[in-house]
PDB file of N, CA and C in Angstrom:
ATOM      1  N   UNK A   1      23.168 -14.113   9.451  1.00  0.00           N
ATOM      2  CA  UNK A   1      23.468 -12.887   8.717  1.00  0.00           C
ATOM      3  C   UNK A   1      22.521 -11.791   9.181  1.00  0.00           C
ATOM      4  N   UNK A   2      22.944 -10.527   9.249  1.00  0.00           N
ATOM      5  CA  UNK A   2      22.153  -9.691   9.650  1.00  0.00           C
ATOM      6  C   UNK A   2      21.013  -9.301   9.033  1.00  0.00           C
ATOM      7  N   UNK A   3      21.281  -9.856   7.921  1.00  0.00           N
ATOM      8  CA  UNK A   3      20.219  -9.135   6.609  1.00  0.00           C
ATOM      9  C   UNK A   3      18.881 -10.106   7.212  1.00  0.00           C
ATOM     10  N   UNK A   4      18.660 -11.261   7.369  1.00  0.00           N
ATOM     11  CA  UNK A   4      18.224 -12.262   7.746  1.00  0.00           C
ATOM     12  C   UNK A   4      17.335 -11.927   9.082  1.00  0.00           C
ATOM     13  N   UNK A   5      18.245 -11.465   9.723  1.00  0.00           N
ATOM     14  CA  UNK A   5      17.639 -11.338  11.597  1.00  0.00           C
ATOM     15  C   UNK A   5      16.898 -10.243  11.550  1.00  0.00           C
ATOM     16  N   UNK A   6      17.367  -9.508  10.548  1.00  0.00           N
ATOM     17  CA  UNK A   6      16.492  -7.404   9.926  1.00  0.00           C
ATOM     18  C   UNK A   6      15.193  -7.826   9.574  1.00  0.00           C
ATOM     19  N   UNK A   7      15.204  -8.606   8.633  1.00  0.00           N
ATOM     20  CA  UNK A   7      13.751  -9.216   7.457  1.00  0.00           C
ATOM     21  C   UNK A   7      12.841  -9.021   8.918  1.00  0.00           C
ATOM     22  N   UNK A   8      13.562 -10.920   9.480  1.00  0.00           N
ATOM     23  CA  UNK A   8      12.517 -11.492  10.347  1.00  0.00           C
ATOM     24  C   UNK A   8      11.915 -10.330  11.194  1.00  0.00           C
ATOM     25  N   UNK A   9      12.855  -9.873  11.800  1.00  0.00           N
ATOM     26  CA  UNK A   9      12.392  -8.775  13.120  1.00  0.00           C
ATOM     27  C   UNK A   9      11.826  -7.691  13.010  1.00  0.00           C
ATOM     28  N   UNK A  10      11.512  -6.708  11.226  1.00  0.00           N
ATOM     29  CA  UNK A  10      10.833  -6.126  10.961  1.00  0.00           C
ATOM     30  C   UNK A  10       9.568  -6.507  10.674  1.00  0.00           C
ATOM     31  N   UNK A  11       9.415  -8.027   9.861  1.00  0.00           N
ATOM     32  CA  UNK A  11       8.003  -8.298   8.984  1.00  0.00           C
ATOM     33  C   UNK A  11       7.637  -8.975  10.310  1.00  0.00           C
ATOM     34  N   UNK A  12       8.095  -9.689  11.263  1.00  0.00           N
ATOM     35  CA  UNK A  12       7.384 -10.880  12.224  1.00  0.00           C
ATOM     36  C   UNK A  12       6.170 -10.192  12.896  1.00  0.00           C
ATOM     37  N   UNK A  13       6.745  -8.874  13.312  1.00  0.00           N
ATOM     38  CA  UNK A  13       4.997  -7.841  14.148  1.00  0.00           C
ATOM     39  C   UNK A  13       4.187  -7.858  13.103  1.00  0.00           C
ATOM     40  N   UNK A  14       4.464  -7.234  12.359  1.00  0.00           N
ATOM     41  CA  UNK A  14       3.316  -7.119  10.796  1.00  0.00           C
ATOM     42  C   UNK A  14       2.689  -8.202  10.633  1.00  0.00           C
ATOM     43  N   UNK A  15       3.430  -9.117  10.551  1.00  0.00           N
ATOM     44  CA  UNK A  15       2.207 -10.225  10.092  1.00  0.00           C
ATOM     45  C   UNK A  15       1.548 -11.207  11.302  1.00  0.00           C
ATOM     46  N   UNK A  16       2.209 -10.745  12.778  1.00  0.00           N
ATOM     47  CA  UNK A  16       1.388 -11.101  13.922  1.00  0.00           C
ATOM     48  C   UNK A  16       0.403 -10.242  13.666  1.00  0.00           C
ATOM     49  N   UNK A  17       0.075  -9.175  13.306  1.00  0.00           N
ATOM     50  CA  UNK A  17      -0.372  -8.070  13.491  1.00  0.00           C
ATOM     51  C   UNK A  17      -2.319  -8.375  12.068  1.00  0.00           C
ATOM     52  N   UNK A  18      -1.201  -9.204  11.142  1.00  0.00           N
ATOM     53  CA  UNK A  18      -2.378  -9.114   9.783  1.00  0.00           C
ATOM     54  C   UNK A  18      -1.729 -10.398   9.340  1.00  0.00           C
ATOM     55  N   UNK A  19      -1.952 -11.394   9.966  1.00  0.00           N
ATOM     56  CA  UNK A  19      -1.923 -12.862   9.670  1.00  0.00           C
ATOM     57  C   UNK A  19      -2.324 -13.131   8.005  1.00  0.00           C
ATOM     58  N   UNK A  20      -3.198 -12.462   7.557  1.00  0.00           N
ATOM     59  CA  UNK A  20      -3.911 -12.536   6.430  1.00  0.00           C
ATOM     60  C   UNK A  20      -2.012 -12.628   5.242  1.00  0.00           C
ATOM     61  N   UNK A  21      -1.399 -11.779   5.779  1.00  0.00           N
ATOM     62  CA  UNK A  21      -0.306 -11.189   4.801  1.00  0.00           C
ATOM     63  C   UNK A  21       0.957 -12.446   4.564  1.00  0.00           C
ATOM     64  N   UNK A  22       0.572 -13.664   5.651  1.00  0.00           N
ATOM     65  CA  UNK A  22       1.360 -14.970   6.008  1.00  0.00           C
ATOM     66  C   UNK A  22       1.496 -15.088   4.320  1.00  0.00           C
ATOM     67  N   UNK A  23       0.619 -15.642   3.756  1.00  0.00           N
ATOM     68  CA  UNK A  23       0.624 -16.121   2.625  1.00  0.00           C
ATOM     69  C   UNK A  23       1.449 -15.465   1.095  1.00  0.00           C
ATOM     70  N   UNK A  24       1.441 -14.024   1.299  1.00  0.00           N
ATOM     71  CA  UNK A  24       1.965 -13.407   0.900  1.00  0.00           C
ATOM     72  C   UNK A  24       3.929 -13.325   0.796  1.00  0.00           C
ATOM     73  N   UNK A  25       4.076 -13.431   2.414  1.00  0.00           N
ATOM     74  CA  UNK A  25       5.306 -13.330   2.824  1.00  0.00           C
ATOM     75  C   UNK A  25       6.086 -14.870   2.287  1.00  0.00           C
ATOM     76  N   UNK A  26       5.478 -15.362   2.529  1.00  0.00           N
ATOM     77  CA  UNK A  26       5.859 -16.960   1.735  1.00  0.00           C
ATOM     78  C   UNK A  26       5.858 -17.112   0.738  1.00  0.00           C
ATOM     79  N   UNK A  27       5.008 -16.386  -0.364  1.00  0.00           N
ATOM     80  CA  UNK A  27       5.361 -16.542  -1.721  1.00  0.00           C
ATOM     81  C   UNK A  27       6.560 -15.536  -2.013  1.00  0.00           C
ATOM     82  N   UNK A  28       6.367 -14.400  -1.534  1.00  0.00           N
ATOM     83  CA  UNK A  28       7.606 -14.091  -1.975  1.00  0.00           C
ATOM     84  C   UNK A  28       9.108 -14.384  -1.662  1.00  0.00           C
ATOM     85  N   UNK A  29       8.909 -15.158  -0.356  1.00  0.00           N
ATOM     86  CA  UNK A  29      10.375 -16.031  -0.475  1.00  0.00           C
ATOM     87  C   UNK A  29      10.365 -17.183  -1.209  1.00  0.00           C
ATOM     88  N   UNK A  30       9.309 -18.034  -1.195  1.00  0.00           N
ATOM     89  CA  UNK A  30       9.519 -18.794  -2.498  1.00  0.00           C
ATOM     90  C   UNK A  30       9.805 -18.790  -3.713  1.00  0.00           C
ATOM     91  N   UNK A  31       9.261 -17.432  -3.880  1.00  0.00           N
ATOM     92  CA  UNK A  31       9.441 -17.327  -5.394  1.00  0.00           C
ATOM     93  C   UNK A  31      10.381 -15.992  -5.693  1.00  0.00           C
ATOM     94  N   UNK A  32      11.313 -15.461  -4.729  1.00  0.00           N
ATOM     95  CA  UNK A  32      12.142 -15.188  -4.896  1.00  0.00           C
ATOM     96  C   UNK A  32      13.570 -15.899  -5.668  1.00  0.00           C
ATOM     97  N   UNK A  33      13.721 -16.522  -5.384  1.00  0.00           N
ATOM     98  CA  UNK A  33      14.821 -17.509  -5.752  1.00  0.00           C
ATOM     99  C   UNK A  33      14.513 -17.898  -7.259  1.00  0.00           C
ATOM    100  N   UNK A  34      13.393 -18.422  -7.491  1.00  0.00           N
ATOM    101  CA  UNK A  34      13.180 -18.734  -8.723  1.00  0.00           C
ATOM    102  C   UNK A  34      13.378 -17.838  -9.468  1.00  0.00           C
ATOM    103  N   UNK A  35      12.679 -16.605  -9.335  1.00  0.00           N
ATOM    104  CA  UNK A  35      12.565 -15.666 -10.331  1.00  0.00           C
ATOM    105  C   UNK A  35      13.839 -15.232 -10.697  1.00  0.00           C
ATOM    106  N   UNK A  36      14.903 -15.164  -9.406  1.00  0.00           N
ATOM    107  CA  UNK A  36      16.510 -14.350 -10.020  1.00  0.00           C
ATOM    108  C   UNK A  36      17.182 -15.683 -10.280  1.00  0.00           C
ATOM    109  N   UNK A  37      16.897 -16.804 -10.770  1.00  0.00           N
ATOM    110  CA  UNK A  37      18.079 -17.893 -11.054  1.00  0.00           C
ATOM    111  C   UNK A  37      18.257 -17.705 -11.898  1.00  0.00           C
ATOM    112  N   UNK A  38      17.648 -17.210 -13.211  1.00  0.00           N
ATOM    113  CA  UNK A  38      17.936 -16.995 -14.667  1.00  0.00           C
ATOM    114  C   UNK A  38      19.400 -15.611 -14.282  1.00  0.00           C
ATOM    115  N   UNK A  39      20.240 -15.921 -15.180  1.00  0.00           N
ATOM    116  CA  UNK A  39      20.989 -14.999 -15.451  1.00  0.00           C
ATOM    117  C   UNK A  39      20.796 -13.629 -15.965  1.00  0.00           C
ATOM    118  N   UNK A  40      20.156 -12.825 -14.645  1.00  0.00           N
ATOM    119  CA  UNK A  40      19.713 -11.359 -15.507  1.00  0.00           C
ATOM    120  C   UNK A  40      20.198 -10.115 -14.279  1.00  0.00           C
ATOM    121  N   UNK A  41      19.948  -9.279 -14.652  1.00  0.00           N
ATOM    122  CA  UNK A  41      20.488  -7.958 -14.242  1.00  0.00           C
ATOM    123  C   UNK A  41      19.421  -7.760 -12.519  1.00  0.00           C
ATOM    124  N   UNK A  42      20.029  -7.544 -11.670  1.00  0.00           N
ATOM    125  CA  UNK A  42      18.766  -7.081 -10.650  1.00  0.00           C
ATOM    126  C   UNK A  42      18.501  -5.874 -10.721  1.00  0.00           C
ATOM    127  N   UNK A  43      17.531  -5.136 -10.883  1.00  0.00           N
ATOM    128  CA  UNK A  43      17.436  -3.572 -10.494  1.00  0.00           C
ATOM    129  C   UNK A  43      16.424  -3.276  -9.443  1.00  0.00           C
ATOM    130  N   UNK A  44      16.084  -1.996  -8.940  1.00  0.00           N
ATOM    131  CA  UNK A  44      14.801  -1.950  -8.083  1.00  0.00           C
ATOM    132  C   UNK A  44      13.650  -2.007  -8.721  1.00  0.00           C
ATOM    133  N   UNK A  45      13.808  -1.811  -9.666  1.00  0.00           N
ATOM    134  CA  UNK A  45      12.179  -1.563 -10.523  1.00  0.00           C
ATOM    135  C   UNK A  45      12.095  -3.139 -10.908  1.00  0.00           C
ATOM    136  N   UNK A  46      12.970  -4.159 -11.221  1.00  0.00           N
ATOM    137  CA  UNK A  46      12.632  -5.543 -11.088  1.00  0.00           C
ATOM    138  C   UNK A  46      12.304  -5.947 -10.179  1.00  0.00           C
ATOM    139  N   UNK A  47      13.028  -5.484  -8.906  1.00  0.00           N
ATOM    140  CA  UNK A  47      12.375  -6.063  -7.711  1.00  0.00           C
ATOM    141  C   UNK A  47      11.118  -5.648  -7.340  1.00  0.00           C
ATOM    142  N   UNK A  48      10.496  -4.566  -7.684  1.00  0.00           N
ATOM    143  CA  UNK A  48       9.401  -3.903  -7.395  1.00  0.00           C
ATOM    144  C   UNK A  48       8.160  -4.743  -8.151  1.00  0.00           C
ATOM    145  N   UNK A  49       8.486  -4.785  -9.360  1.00  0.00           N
ATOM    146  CA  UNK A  49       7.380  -5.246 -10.139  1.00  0.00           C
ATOM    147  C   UNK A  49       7.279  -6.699  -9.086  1.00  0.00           C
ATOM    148  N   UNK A  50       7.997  -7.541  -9.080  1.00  0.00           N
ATOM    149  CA  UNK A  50       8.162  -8.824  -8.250  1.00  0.00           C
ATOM    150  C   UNK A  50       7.376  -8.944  -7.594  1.00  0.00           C
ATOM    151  N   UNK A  51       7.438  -8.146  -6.407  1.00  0.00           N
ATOM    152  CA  UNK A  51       7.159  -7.666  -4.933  1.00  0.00           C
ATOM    153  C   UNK A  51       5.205  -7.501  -5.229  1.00  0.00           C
ATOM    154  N   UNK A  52       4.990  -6.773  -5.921  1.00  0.00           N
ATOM    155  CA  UNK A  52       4.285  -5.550  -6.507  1.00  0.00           C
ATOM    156  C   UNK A  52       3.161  -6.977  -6.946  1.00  0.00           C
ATOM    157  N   UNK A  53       3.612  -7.721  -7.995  1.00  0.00           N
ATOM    158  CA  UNK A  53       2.741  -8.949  -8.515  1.00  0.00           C
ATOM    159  C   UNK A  53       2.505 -10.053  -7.433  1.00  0.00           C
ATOM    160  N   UNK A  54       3.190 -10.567  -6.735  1.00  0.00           N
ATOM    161  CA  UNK A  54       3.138 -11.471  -5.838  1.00  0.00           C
ATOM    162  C   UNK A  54       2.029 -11.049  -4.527  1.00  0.00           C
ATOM    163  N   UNK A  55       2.421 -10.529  -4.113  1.00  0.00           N
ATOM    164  CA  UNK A  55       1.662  -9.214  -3.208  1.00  0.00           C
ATOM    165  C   UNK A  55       0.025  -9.090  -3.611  1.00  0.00           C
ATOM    166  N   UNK A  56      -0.011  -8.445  -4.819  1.00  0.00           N
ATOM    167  CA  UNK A  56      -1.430  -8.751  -5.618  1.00  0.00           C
ATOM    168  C   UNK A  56      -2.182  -9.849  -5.095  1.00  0.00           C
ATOM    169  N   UNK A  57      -1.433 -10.786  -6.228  1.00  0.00           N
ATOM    170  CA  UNK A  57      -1.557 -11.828  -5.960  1.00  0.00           C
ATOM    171  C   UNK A  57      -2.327 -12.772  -4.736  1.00  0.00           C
ATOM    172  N   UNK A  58      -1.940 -12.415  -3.670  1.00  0.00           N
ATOM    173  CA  UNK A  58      -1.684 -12.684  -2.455  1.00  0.00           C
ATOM    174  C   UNK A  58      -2.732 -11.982  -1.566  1.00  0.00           C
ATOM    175  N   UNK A  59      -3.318 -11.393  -2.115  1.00  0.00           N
ATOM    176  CA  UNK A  59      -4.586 -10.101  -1.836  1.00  0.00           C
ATOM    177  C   UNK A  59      -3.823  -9.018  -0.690  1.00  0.00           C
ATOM    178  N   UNK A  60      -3.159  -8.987  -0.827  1.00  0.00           N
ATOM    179  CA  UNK A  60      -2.043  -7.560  -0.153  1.00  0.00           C
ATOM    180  C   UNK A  60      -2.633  -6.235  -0.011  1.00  0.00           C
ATOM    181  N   UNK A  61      -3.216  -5.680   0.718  1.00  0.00           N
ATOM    182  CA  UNK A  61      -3.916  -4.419   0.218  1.00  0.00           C
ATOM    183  C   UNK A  61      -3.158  -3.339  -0.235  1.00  0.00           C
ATOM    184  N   UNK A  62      -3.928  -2.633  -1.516  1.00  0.00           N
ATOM    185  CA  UNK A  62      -2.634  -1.429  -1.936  1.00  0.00           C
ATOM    186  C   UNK A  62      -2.120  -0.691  -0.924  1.00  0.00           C
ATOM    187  N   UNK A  63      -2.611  -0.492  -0.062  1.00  0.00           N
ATOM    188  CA  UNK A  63      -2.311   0.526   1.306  1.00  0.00           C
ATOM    189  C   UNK A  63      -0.778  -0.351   1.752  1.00  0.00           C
ATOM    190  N   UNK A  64      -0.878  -1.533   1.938  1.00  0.00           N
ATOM    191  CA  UNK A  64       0.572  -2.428   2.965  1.00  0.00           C
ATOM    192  C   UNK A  64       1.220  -3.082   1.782  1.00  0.00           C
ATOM    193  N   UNK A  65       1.094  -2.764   0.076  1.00  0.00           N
ATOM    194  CA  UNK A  65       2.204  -3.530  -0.392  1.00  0.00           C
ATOM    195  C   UNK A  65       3.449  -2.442  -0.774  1.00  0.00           C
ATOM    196  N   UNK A  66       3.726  -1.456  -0.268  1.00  0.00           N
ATOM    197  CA  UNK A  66       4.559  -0.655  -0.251  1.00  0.00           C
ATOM    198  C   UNK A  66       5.615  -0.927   1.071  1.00  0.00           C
ATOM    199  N   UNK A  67       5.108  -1.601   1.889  1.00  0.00           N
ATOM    200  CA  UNK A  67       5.679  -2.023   3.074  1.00  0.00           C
ATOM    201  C   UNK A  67       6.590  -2.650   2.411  1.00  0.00           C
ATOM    202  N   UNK A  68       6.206  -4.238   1.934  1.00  0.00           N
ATOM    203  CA  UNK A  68       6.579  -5.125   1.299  1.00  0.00           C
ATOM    204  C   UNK A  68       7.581  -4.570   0.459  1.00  0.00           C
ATOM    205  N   UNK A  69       7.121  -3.652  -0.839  1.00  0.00           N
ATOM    206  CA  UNK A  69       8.420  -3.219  -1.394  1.00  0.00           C
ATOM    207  C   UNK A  69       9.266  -2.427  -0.662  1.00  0.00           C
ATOM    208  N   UNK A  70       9.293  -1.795   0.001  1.00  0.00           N
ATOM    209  CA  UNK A  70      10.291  -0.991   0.865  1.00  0.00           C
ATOM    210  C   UNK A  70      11.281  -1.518   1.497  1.00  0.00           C
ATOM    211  N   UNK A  71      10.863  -2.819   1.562  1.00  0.00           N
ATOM    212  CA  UNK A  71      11.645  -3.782   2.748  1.00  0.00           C
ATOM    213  C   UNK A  71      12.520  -4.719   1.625  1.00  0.00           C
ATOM    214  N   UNK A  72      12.095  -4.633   0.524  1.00  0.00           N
ATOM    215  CA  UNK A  72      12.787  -5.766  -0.239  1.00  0.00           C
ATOM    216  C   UNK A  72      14.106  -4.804  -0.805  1.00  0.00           C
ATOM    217  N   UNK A  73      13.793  -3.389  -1.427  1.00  0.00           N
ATOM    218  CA  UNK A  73      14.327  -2.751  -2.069  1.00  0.00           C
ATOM    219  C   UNK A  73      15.456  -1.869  -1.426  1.00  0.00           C
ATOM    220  N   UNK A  74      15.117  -2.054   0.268  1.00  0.00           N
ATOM    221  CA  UNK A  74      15.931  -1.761   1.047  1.00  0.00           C
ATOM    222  C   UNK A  74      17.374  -3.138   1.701  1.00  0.00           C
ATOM    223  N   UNK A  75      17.090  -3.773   1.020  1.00  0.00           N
ATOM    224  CA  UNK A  75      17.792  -5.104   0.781  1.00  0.00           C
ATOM    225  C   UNK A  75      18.604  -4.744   0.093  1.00  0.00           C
ATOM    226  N   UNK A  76      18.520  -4.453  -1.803  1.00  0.00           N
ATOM    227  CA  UNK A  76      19.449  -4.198  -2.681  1.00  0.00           C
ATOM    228  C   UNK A  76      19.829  -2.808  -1.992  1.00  0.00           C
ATOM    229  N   UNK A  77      19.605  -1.923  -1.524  1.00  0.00           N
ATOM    230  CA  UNK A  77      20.157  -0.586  -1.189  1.00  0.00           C
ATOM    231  C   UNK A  77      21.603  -0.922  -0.173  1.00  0.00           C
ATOM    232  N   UNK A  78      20.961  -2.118   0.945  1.00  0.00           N
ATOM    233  CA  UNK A  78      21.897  -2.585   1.363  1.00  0.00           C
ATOM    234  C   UNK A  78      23.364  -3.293   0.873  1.00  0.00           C
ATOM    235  N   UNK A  79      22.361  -4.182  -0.050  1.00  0.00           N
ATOM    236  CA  UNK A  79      24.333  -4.885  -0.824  1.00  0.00           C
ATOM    237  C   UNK A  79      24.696  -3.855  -2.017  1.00  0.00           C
ATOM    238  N   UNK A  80      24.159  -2.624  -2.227  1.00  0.00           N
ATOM    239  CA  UNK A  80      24.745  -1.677  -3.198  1.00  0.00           C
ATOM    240  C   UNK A  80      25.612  -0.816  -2.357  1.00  0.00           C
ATOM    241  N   UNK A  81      25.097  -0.385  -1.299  1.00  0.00           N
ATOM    242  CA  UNK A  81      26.191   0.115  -0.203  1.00  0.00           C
ATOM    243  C   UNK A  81      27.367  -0.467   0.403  1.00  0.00           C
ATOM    244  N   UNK A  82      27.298  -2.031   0.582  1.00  0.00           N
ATOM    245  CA  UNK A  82      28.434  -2.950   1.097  1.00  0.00           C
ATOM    246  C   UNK A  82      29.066  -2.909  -0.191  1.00  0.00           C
ATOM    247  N   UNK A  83      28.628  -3.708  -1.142  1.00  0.00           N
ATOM    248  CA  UNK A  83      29.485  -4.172  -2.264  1.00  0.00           C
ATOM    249  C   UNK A  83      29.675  -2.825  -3.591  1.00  0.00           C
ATOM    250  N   UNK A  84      29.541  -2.027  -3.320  1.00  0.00           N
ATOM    251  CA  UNK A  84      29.092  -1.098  -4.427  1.00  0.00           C
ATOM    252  C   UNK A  84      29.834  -1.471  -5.826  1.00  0.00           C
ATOM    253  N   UNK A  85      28.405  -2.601  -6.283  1.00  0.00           N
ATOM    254  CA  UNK A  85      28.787  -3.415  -7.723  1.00  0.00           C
ATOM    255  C   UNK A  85      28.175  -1.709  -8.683  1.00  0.00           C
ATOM    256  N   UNK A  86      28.680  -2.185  -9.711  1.00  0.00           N
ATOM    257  CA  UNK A  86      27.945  -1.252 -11.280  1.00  0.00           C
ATOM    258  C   UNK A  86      26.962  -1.744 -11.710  1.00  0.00           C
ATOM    259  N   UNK A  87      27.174  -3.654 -11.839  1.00  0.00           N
ATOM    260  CA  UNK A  87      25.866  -4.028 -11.678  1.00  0.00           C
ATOM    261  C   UNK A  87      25.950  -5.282 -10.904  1.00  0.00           C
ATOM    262  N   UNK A  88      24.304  -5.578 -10.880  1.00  0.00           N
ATOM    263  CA  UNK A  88      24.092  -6.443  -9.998  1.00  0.00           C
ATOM    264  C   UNK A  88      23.391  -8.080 -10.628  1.00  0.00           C
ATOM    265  N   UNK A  89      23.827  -9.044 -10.844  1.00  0.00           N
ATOM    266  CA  UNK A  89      23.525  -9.592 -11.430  1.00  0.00           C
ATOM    267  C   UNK A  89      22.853 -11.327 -10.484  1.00  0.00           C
ATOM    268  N   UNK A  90      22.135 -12.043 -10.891  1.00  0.00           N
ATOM    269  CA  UNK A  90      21.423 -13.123  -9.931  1.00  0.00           C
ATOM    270  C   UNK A  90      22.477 -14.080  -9.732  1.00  0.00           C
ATOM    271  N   UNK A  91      23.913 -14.332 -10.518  1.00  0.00           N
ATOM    272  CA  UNK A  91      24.615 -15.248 -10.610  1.00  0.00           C
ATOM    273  C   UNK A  91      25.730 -14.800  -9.314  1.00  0.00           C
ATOM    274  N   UNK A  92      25.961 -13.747  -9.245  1.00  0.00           N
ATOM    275  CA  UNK A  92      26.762 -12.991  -8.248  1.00  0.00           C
ATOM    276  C   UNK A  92      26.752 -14.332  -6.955  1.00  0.00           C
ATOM    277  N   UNK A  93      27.428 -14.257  -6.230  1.00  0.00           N
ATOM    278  CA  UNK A  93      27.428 -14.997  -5.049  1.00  0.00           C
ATOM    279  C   UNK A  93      27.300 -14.206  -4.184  1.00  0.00           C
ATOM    280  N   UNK A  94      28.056 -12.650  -4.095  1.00  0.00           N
ATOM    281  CA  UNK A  94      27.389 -12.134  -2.691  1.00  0.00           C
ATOM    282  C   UNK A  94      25.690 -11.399  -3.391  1.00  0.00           C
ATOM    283  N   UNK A  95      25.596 -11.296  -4.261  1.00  0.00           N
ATOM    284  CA  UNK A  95      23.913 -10.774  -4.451  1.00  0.00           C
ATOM    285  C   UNK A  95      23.271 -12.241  -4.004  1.00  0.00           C
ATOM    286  N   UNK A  96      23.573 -13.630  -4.263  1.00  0.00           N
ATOM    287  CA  UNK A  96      22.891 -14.686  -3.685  1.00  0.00           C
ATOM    288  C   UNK A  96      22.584 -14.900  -1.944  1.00  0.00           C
ATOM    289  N   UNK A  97      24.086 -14.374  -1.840  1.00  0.00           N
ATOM    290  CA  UNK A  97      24.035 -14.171  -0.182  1.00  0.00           C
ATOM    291  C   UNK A  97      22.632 -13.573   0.508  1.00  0.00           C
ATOM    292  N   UNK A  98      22.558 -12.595  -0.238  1.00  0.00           N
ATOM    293  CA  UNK A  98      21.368 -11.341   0.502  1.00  0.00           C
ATOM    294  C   UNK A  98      20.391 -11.879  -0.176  1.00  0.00           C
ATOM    295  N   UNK A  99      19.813 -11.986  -1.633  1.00  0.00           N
ATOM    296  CA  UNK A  99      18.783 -12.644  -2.128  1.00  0.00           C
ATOM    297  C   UNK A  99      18.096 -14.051  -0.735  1.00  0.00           C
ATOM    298  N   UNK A 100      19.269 -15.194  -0.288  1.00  0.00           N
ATOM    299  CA  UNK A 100      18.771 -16.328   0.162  1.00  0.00           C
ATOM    300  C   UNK A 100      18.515 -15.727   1.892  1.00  0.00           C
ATOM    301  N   UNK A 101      19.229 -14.601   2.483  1.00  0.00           N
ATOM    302  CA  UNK A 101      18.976 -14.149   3.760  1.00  0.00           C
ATOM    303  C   UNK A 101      17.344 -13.475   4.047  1.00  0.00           C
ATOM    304  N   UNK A 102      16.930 -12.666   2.533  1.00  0.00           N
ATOM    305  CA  UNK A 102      16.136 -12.039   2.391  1.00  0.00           C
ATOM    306  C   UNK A 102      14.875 -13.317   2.727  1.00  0.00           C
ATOM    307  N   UNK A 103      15.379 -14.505   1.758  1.00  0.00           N
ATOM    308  CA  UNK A 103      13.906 -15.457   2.143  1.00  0.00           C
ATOM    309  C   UNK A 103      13.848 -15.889   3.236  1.00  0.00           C
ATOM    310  N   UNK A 104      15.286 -15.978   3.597  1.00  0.00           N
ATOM    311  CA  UNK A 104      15.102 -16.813   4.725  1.00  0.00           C
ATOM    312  C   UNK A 104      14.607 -16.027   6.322  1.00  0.00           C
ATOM    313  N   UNK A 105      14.660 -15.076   6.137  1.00  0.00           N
ATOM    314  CA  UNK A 105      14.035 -13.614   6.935  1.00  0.00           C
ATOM    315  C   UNK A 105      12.596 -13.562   6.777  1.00  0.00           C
ATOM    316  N   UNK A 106      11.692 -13.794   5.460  1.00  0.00           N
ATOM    317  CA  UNK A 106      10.535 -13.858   5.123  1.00  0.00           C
ATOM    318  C   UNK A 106      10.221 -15.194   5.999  1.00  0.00           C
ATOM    319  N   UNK A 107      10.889 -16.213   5.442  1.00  0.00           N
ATOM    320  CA  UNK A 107       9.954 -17.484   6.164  1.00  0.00           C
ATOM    321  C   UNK A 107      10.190 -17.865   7.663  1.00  0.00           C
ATOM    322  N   UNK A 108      10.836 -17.265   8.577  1.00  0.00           N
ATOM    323  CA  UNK A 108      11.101 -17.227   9.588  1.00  0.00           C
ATOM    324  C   UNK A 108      10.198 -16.257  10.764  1.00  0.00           C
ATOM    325  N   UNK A 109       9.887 -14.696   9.759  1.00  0.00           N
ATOM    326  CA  UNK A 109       8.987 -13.805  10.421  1.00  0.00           C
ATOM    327  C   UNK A 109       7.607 -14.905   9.659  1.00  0.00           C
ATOM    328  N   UNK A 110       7.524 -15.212   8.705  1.00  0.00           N
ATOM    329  CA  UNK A 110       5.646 -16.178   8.592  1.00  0.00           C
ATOM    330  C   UNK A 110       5.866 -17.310   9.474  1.00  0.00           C
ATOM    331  N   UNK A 111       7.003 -18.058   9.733  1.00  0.00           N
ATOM    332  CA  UNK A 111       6.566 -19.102  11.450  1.00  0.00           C
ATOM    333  C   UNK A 111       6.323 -18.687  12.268  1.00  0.00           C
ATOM    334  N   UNK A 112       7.264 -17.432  12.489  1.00  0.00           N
ATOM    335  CA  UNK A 112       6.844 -16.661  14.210  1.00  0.00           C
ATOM    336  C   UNK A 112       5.703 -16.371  14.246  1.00  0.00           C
ATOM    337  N   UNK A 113       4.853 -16.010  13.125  1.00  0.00           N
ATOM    338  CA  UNK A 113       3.391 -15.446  12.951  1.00  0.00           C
ATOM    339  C   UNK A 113       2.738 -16.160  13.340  1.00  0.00           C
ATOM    340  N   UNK A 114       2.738 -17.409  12.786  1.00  0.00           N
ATOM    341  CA  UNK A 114       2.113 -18.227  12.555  1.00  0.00           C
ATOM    342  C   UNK A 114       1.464 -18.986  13.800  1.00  0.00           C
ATOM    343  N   UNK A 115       3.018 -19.053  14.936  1.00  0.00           N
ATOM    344  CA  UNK A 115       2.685 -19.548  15.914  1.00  0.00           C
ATOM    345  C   UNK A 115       2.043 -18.860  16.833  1.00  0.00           C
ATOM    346  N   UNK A 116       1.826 -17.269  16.413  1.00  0.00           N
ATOM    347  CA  UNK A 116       0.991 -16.270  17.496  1.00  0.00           C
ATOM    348  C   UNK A 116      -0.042 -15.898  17.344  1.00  0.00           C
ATOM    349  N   UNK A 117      -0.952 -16.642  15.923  1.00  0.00           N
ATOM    350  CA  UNK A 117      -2.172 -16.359  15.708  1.00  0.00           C
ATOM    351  C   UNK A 117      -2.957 -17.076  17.062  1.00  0.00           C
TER     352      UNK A 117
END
């Protein structure tokens, strides 16, 4: 999926670049999935806070976790433009589509990293 090959090929320099951010990029595909399985509404400001805590978390510096959200939130911008739902909800199958491309884009740019430290 393209959404998938976008993630990897934007975040994979970045985090060749600041290896430190590996850890980061992995939690938030991990814990992407978890967080939208509950049956709830997606918005950007959910995804943000997400992004925003994990990131923290993760010691992300405030300066590069805007990266991070930009890239996630440019995800939903994407399936709001393809699918233009009213809303967007975690149960959806094409919001799952892009939700599971999105991780799978994250953990693909943290191997490539990984192997170029």
């Amino acid at each position: 999926m393209l959404v998938r090959i976008s993630v990897m090929a934007g975040v994979a320099p970045m985090l060749s670049n600041n290896p430190k951010y590996i850890p980061a990029s992995e939690a938030l595909a991990m814990g992407i999935g978890a967080a939208l399985q509950q049956n709830m509404t997606i918005t950007p400001e959910l995804i943000s806070q997400y992004v925003n805590r994990v990131c923290r978390e993760k010691g992300v510096s405030e300066n590069d976790i805007p990266l991070f959200v930009t890239l996630a939130e440019t995800i939903y911008d994407t399936y709001v433009a393809t699918y233009k739902p009213t809303v967007i909800n975690s149960t959806d199958p094409n919001a799952l589509l892009y939700i599971n491309a999105f991780r799978d884009g994250l953990l693909a740019a943290a191997t490539i990293a990984s192997t170029r430290k």
